[in-house]
C-alpha atoms as a PDB file:
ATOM      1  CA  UNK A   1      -0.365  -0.113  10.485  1.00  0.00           C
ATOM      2  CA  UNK A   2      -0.647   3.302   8.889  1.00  0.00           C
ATOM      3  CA  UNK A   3      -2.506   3.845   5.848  1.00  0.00           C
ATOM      4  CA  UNK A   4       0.588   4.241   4.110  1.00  0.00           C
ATOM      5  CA  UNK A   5       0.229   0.323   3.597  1.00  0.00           C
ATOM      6  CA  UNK A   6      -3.044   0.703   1.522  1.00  0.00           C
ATOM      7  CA  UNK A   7      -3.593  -1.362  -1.846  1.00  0.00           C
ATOM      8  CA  UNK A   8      -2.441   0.239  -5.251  1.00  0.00           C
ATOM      9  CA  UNK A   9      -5.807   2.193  -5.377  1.00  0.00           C
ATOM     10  CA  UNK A  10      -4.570   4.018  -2.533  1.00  0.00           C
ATOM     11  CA  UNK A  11      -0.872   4.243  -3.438  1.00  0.00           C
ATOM     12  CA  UNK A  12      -0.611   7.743  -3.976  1.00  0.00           C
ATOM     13  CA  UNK A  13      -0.517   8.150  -0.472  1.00  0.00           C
ATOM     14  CA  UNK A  14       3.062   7.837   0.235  1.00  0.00           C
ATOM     15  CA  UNK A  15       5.031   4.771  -0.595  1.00  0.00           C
ATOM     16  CA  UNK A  16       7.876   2.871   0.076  1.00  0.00           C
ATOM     17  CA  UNK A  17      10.546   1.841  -2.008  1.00  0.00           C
ATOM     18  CA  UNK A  18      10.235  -1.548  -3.646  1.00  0.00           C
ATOM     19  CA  UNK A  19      12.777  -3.653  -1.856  1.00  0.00           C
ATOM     20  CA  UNK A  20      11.447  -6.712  -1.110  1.00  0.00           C
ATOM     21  CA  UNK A  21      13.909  -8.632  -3.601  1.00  0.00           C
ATOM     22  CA  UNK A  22      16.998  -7.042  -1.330  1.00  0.00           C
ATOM     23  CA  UNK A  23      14.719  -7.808   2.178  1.00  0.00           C
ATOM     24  CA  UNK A  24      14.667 -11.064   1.185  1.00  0.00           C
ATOM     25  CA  UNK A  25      18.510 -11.750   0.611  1.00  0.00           C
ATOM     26  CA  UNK A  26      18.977 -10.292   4.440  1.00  0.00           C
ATOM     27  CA  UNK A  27      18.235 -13.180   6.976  1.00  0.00           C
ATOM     28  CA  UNK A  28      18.593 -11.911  10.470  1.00  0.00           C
ATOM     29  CA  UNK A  29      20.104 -13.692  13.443  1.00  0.00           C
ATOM     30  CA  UNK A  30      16.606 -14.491  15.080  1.00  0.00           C
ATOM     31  CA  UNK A  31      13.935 -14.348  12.467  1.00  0.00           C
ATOM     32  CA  UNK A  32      10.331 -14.161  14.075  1.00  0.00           C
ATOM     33  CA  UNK A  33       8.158 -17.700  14.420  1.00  0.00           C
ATOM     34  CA  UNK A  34       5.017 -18.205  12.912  1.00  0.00           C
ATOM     35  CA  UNK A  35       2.648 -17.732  15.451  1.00  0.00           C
ATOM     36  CA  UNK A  36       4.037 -14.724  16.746  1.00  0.00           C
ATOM     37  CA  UNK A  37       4.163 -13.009  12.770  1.00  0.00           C
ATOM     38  CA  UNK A  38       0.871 -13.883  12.579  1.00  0.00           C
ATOM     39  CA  UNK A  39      -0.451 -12.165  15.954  1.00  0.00           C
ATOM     40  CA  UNK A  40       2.038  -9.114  14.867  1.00  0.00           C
ATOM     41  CA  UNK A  41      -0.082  -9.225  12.304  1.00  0.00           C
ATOM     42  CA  UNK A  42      -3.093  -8.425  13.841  1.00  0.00           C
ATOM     43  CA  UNK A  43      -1.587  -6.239  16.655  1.00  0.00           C
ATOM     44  CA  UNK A  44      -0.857  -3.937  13.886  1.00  0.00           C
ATOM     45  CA  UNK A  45      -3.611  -3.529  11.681  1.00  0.00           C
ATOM     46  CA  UNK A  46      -0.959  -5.292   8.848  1.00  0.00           C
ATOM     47  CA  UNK A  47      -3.955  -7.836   8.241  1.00  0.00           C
ATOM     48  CA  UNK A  48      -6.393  -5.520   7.222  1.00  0.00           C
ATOM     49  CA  UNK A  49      -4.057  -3.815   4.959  1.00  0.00           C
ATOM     50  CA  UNK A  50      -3.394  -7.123   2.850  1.00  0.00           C
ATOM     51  CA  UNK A  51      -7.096  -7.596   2.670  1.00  0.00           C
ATOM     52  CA  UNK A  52      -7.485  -4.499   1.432  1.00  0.00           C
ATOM     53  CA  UNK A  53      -4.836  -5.365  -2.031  1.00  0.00           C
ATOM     54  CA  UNK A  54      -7.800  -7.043  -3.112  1.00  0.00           C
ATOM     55  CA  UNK A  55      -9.789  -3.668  -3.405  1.00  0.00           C
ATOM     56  CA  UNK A  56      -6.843  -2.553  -5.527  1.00  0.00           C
ATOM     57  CA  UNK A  57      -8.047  -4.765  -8.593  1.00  0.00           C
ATOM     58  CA  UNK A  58     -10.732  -2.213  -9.359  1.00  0.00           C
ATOM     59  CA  UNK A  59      -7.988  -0.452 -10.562  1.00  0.00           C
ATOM     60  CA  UNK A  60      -7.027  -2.634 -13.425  1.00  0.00           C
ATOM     61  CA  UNK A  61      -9.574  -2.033 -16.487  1.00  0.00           C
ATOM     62  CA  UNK A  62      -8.716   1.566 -16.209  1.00  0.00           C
ATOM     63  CA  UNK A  63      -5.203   1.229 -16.332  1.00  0.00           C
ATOM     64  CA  UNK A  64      -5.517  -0.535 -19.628  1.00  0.00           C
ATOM     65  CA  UNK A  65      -8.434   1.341 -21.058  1.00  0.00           C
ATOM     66  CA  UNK A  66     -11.268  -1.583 -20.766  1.00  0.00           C
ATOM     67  CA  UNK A  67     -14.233  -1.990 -19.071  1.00  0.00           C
ATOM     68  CA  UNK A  68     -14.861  -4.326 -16.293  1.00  0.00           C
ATOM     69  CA  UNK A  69     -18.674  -4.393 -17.311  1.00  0.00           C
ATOM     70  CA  UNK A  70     -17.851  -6.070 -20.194  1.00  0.00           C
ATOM     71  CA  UNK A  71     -16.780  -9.407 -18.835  1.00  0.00           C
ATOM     72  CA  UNK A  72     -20.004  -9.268 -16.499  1.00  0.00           C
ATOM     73  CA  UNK A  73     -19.916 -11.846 -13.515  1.00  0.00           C
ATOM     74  CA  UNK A  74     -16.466 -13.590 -15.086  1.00  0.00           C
ATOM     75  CA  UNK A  75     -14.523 -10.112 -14.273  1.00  0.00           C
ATOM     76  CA  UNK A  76     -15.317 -10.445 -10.531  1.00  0.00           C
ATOM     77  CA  UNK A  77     -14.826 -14.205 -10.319  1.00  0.00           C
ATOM     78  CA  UNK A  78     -11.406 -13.638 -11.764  1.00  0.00           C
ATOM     79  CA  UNK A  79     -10.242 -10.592  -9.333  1.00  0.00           C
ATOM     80  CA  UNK A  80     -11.504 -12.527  -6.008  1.00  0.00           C
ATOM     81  CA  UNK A  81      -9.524 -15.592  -7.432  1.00  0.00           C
ATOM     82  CA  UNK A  82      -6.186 -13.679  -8.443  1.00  0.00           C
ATOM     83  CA  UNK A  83      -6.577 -11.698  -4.933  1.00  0.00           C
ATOM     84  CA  UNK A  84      -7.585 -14.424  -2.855  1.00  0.00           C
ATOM     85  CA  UNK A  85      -7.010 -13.183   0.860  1.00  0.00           C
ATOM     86  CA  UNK A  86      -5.742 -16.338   2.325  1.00  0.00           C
ATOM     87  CA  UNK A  87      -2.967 -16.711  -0.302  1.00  0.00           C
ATOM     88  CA  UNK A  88      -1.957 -13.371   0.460  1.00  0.00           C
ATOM     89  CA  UNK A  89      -1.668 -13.460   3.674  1.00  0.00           C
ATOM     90  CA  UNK A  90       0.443 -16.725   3.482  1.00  0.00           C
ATOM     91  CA  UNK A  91       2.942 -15.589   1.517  1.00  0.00           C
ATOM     92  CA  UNK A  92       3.336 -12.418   3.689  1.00  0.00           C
ATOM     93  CA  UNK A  93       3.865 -14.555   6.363  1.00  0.00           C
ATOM     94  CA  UNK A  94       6.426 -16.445   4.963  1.00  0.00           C
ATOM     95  CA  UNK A  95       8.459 -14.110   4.075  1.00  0.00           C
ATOM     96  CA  UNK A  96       8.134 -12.365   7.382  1.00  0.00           C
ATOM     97  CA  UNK A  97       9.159 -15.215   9.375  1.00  0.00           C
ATOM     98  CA  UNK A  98      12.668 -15.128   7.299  1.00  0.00           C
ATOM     99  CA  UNK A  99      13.059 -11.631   7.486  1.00  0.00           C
ATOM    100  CA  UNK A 100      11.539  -9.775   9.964  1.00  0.00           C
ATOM    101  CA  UNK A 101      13.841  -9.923  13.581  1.00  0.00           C
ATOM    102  CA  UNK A 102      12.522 -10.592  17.064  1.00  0.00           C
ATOM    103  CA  UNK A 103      14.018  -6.964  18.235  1.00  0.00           C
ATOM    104  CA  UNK A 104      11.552  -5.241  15.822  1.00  0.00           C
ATOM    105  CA  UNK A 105       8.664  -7.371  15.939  1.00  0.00           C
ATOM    106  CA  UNK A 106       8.913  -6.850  19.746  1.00  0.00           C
ATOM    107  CA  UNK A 107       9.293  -2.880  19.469  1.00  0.00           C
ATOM    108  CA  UNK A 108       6.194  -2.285  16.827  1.00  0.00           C
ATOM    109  CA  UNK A 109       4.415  -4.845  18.736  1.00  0.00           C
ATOM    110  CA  UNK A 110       4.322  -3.147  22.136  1.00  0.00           C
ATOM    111  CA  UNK A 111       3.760   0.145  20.644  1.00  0.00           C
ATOM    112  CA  UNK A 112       0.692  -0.552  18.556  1.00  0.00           C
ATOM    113  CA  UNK A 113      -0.833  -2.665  21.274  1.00  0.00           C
ATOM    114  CA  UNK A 114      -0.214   0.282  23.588  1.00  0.00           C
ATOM    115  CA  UNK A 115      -3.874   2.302  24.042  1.00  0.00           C
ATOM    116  CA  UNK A 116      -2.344   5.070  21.644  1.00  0.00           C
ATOM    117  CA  UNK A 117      -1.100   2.209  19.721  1.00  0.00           C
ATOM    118  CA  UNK A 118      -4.728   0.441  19.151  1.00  0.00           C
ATOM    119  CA  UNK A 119      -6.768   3.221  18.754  1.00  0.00           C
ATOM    120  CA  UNK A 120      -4.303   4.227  16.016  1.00  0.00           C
ATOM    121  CA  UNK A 121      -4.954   0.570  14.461  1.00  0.00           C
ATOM    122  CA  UNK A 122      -8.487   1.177  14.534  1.00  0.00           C
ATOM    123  CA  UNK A 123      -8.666   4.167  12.581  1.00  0.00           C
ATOM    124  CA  UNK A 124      -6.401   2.886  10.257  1.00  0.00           C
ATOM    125  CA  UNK A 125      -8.561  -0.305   9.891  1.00  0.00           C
ATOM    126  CA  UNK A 126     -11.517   1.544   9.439  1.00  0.00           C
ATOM    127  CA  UNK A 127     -10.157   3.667   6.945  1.00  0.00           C
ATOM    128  CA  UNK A 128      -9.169   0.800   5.029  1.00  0.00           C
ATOM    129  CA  UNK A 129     -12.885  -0.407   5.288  1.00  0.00           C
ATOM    130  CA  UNK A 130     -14.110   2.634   3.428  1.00  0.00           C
ATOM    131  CA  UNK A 131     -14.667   1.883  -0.262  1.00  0.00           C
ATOM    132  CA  UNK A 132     -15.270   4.893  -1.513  1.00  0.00           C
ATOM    133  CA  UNK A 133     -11.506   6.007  -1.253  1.00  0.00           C
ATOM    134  CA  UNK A 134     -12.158   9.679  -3.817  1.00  0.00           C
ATOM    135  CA  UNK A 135     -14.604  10.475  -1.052  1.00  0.00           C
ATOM    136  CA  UNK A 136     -12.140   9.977   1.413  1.00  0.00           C
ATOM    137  CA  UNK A 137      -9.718  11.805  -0.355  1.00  0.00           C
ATOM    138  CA  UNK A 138     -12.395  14.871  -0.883  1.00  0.00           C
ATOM    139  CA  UNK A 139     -13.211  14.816   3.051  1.00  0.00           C
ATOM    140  CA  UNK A 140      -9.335  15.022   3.749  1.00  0.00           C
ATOM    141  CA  UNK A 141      -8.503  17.534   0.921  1.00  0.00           C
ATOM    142  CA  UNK A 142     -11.491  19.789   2.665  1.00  0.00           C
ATOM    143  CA  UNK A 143      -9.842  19.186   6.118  1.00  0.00           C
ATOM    144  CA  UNK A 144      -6.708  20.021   5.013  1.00  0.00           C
ATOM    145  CA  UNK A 145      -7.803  23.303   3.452  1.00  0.00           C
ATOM    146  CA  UNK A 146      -9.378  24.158   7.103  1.00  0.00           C
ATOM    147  CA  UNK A 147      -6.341  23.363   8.647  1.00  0.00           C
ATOM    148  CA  UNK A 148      -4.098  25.348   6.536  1.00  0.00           C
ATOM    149  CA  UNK A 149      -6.958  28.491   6.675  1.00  0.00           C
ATOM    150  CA  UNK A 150      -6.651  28.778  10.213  1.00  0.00           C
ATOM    151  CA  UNK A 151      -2.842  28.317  10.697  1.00  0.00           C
ATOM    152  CA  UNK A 152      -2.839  24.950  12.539  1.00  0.00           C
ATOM    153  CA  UNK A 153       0.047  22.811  12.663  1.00  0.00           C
ATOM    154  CA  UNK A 154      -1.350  19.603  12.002  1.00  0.00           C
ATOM    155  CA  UNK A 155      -0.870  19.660   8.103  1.00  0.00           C
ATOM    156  CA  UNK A 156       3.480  19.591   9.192  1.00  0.00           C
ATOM    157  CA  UNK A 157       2.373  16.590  10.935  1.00  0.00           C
ATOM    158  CA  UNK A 158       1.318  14.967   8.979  1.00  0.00           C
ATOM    159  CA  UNK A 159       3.990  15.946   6.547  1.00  0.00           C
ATOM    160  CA  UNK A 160       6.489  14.511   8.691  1.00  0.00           C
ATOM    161  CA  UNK A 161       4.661  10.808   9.288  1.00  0.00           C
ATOM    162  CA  UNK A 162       4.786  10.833   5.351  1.00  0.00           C
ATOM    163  CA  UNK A 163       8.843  11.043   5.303  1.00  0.00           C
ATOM    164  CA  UNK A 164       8.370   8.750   7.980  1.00  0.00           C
ATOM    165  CA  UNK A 165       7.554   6.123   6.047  1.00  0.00           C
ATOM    166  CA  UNK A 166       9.146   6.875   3.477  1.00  0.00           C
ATOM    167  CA  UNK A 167      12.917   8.039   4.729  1.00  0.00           C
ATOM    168  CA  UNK A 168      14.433   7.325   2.064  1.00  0.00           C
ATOM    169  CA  UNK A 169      12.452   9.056  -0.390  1.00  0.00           C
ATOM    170  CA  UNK A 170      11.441   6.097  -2.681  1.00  0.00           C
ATOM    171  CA  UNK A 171       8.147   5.630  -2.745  1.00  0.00           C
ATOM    172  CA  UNK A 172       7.574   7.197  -6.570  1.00  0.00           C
ATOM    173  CA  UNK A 173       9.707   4.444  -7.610  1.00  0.00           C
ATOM    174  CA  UNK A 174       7.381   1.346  -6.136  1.00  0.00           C
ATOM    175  CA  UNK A 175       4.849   2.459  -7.688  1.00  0.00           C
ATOM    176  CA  UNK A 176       5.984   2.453 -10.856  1.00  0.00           C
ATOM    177  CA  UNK A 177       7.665  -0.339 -10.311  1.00  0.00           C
ATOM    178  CA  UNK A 178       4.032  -1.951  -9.808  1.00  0.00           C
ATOM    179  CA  UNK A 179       2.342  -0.254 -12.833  1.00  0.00           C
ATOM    180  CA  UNK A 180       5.509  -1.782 -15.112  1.00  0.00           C
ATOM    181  CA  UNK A 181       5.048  -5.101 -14.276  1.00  0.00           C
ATOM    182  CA  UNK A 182       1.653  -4.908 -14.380  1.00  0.00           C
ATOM    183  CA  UNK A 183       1.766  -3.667 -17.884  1.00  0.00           C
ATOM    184  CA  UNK A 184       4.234  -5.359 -19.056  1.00  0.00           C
ATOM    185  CA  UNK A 185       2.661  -8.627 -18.310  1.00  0.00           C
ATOM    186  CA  UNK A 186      -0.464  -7.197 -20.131  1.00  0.00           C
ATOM    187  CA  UNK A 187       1.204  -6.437 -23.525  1.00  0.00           C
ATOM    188  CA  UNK A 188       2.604  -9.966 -23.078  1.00  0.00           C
ATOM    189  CA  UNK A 189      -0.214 -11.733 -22.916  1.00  0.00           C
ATOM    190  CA  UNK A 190      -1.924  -9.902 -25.914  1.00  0.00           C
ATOM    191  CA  UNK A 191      -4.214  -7.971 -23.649  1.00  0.00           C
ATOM    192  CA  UNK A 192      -2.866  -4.851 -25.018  1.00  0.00           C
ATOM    193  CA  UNK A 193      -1.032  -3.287 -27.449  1.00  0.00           C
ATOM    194  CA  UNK A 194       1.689  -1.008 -25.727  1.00  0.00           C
ATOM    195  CA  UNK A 195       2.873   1.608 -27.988  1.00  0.00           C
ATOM    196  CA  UNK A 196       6.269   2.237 -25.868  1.00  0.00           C
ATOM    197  CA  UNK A 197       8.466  -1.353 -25.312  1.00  0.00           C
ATOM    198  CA  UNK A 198       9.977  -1.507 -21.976  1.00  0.00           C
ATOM    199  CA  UNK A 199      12.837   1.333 -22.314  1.00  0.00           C
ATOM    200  CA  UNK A 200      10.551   3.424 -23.069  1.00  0.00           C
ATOM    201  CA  UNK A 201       7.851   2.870 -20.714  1.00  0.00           C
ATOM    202  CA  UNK A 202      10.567   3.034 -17.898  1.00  0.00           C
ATOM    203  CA  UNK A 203      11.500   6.576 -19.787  1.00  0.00           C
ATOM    204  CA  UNK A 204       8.279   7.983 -19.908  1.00  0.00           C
ATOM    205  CA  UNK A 205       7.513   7.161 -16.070  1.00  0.00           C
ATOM    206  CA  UNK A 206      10.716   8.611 -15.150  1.00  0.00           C
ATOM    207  CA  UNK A 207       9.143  11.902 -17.142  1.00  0.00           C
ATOM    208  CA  UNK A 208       6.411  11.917 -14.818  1.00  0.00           C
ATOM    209  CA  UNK A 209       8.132  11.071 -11.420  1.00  0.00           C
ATOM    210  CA  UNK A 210       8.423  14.865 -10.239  1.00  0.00           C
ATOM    211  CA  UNK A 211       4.753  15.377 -10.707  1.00  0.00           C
ATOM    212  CA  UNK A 212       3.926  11.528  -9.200  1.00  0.00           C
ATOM    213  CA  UNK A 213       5.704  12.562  -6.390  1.00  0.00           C
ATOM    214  CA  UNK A 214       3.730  16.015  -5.974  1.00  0.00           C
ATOM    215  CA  UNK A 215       0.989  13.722  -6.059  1.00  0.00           C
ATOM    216  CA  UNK A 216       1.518  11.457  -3.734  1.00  0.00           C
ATOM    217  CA  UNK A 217       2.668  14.041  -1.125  1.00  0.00           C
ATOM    218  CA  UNK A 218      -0.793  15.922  -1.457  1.00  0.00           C
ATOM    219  CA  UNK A 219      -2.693  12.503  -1.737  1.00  0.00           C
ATOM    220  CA  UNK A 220      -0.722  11.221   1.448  1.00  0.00           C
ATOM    221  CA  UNK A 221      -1.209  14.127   3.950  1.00  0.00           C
ATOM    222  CA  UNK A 222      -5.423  13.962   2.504  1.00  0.00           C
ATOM    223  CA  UNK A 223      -5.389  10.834   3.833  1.00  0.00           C
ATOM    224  CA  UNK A 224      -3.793  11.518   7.234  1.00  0.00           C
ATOM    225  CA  UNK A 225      -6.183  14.524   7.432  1.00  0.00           C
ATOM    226  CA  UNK A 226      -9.178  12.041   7.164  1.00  0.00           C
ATOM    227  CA  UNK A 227      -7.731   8.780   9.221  1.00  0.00           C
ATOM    228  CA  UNK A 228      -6.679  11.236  12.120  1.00  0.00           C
ATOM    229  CA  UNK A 229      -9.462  13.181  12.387  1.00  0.00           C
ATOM    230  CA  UNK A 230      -9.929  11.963  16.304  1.00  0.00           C
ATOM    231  CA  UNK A 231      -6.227  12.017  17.620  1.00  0.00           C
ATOM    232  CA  UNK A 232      -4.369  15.351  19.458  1.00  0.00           C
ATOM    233  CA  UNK A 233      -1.608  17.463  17.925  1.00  0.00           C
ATOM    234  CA  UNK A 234       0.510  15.510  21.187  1.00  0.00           C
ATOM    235  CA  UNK A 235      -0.725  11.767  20.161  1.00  0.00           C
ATOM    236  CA  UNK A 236       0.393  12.442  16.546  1.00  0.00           C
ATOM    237  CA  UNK A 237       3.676  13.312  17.848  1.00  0.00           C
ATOM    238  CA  UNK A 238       3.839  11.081  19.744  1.00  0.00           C
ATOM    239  CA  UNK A 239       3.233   8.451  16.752  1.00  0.00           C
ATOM    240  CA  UNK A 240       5.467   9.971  14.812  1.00  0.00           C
ATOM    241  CA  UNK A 241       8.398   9.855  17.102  1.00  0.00           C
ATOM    242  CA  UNK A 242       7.758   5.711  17.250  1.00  0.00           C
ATOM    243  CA  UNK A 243       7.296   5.771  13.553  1.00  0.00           C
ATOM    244  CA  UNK A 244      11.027   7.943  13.110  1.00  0.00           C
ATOM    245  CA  UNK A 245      12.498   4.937  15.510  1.00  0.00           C
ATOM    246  CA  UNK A 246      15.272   2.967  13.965  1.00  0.00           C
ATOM    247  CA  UNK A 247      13.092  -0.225  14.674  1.00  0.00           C
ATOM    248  CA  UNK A 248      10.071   0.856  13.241  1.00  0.00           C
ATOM    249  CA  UNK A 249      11.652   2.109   9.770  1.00  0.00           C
ATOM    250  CA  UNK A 250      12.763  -0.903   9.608  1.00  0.00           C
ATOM    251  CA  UNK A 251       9.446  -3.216  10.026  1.00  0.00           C
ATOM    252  CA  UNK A 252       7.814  -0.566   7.926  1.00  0.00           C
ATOM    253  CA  UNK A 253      10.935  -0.800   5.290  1.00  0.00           C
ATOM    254  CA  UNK A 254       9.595  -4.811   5.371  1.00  0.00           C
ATOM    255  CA  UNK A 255       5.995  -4.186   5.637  1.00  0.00           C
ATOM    256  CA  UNK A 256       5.782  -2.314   2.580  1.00  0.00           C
ATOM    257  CA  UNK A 257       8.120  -4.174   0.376  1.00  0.00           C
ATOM    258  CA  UNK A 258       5.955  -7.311   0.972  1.00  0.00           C
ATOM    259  CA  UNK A 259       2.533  -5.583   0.485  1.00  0.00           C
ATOM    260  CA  UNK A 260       4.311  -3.906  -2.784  1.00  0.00           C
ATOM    261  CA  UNK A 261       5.184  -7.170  -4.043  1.00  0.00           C
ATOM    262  CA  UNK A 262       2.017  -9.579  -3.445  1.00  0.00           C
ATOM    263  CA  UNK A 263       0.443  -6.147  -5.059  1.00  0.00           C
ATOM    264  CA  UNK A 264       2.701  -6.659  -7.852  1.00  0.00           C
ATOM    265  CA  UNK A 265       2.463 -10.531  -8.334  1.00  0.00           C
ATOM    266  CA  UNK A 266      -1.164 -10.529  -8.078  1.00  0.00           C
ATOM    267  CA  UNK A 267      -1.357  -7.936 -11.008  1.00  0.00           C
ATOM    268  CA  UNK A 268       1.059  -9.895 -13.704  1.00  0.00           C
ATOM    269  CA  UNK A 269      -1.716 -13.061 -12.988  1.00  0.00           C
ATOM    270  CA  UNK A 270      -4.698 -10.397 -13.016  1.00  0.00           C
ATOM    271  CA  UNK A 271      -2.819 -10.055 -16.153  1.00  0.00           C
ATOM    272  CA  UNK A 272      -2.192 -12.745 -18.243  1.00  0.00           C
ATOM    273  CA  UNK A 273      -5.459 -14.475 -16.845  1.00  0.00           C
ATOM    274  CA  UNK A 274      -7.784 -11.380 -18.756  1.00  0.00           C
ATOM    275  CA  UNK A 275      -6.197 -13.234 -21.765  1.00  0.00           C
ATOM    276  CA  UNK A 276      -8.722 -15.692 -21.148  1.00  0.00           C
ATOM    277  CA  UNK A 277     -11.710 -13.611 -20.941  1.00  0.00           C
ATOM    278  CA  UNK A 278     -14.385 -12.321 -23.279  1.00  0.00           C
ATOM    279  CA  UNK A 279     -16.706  -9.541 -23.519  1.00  0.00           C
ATOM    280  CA  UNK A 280     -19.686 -10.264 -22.128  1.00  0.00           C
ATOM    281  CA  UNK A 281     -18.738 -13.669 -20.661  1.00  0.00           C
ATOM    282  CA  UNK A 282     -21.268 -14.295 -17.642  1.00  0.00           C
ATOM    283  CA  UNK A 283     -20.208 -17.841 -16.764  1.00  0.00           C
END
């Protein structure tokens, strides 16, 4: 899938709203079997992207001011338990099969195992591959500024796969949604001493949602820049008019709620488990 559905490190690149709580209350007629979600799955690139959450732990000590060096060895033990890739992918799975309809499986499907569709899927996957996502977001940034220089319309483009994506404008409030739990869980466990409770953490993100959204707009269209460096003005649009399809909004509408919430799950455990660690703990 697009990059759109890359781990937390990378959520500043356009998100969707967190809805995976209402997803999972509508059943359709025909949910999708198992062995069909799980070639979708790779058909789409949707694999990669829930490997890639794991990448998003990184993240973590920086959001609550420690240092990962400090638990040596036991830090990295932790994340790859907390983030293990098989668990992840089950539980996307699950929920898939009871949510995800035959009728939009079928129409994502066909279009991402089109040519256009898997070339698309193997930039994205590549681009999730790269660690090093500030130099990604530097090589985009510098391709962007070319782009705009000379006039092109590409930058628009990629504007309008972002709203894709994101119709209804809600992306701002997933990840927030993310960083609250994950903090929240934090102060919980005693692994740090919030200064705001929870009204007031919910104020002071609502404070900075204009600016988060600036953000993520300029973050998102770096990163189409740099995924899409190989692909015509015509095969964007033409990816962009399957990504505006009623069908598609809706897989990506499911897509991004579940990746949001193994995202978020993963960080209340990363949470409360640090409890447990000690500076300096090579075990």
């Amino acid at each position: 899938m697009t990059h759109m559905l890359s781990p937390l490190r990378n959520m500043l690149r356009g998100c969707l709203a967190f809805t995976v709580a209402l997803a999972l209350l509508i059943v359709p007629l025909q949910a999708a079997e198992r062995e069909r979600v799980v070639d979708f799955l790779e058909t789409t690139g949707f694999d990669v992207a829930l490997d890639s959450i794991a990448q998003s732990a990184e993240l973590a000590p920086d959001m609550l001011g420690i240092d990962a060096g400090d638990f040596g060895i036991a830090w990295t033990s932790l994340a790859q338990e907390v983030f293990d890739l098989a668990e992840m992918r089950e539980t996307a799975i699950g929920i898939l099969e009871s949510t995800l309809d035959d009728q939009a499986l079928a129409y994502a499907a066909e279009f991402y195992a089109s040519p256009l569709g898997a070339r698309l899927v193997a930039a994205e996957n590549a681009a999730h591959r790269v660690a090093d996502d500030a130099a990604k977001q530097e090589a985009g940034q510098r391709i962007i500024a070319d782009l705009v220089a000379e006039g092109a319309k590409r930058p628009q483009l990629f504007r309008r796969m972002g709203d894709a994506v994101d119709a209804a404008g809600t992306g701002v409030q997933a990840l927030q949604e993310i960083q609250f739990r994950f903090l929240m869980a934090a102060s919980a466990a005693g692994v740090v001493d919030l200064q705001l409770d929870a009204d007031g953490l919910r104020a002071f993100m609502k404070e900075q949602e204009a600016e988060t959204r600036l953000a993520m707009r300029a973050a998102n269209m770096a990163a189409s820049a740099y995924t899409y460096q190989a692909f015509s003005e015509a095969e964007l649009e033409t990816y962009i008019a399957a990504l505006e399809h009623p069908l598609m909004q809706r897989v990506y509408e499911l897509l991004n709620a579940v990746q949001y919430e193994i995202t978020a799950s993963r960080f209340e455990q990363l949470a409360y488990r640090l409890s447990g660690l000690e500076p300096s703990q090579d075990l």
